[in-house]
Protein backbone atom coordinates (compact mmCIF):
# COMPACT_ATOMS: atom_id res chain seq x y z
CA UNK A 1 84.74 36.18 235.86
CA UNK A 2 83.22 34.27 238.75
CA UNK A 3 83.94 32.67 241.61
CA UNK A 4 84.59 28.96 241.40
CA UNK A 5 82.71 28.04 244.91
CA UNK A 6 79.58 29.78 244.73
CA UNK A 7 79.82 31.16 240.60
CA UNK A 8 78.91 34.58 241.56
CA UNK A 9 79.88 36.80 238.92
CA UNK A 10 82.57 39.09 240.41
CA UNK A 11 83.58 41.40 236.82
CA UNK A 12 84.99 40.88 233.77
CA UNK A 13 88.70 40.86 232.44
CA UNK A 14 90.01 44.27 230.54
CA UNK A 15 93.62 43.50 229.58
CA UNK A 16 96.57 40.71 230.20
CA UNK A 17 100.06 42.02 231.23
CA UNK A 18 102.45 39.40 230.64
CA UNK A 19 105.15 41.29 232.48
CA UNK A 20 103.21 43.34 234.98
CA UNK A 21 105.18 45.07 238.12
CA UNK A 22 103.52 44.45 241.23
CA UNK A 23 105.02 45.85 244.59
CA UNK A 24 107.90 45.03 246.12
CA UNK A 25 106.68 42.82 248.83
CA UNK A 26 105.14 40.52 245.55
CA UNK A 27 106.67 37.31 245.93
CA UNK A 28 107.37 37.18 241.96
CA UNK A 29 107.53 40.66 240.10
CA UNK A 30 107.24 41.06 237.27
CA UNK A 31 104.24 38.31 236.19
CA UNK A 32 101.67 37.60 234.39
CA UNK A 33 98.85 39.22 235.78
CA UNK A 34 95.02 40.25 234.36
CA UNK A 35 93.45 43.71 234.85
CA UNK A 36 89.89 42.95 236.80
CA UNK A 37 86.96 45.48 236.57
CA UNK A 38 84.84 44.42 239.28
CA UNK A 39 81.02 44.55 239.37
CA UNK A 40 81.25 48.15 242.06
CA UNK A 41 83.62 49.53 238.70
CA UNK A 42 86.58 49.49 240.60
CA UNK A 43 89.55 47.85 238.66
CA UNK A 44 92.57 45.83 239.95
CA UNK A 45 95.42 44.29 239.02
CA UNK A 46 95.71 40.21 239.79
CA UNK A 47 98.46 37.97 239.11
CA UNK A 48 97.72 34.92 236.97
CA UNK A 49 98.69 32.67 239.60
CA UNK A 50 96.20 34.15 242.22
CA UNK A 51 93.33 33.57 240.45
CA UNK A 52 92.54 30.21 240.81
CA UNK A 53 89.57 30.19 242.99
CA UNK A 54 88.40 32.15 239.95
CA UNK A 55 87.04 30.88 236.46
CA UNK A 56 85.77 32.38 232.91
CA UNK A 57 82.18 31.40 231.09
CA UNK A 58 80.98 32.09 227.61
CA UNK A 59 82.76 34.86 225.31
């Protein structure tokens, strides 16, 4: 994955939840969200919907 502005890669997508549960103060739970390991190895949930500033190249 990488950012759409600048298309510095940030990580790479492990899984898809289609029905994920986010907290309570989530506008919308549960949604579609994408598990995100991120370039330090940390790993992070993100709902589909949030990840717009965000884009996927190559396979």
């Amino acid at each position: 994955m990488y950012l759409r502005s600048t298309k510095t890669f940030i990580g790479t997508i492990e899984k898809v939840d289609e029905s994920h549960a986010f907290p309570p103060t989530f506008p919308r739970s549960p949604a579609k969200a994408v598990l995100i390991r991120r370039k330090d190895r940390s790993k992070s949930w993100v709902p589909v919907e949030g990840i717009t500033k965000l884009y996927v190249v190559g396979k």
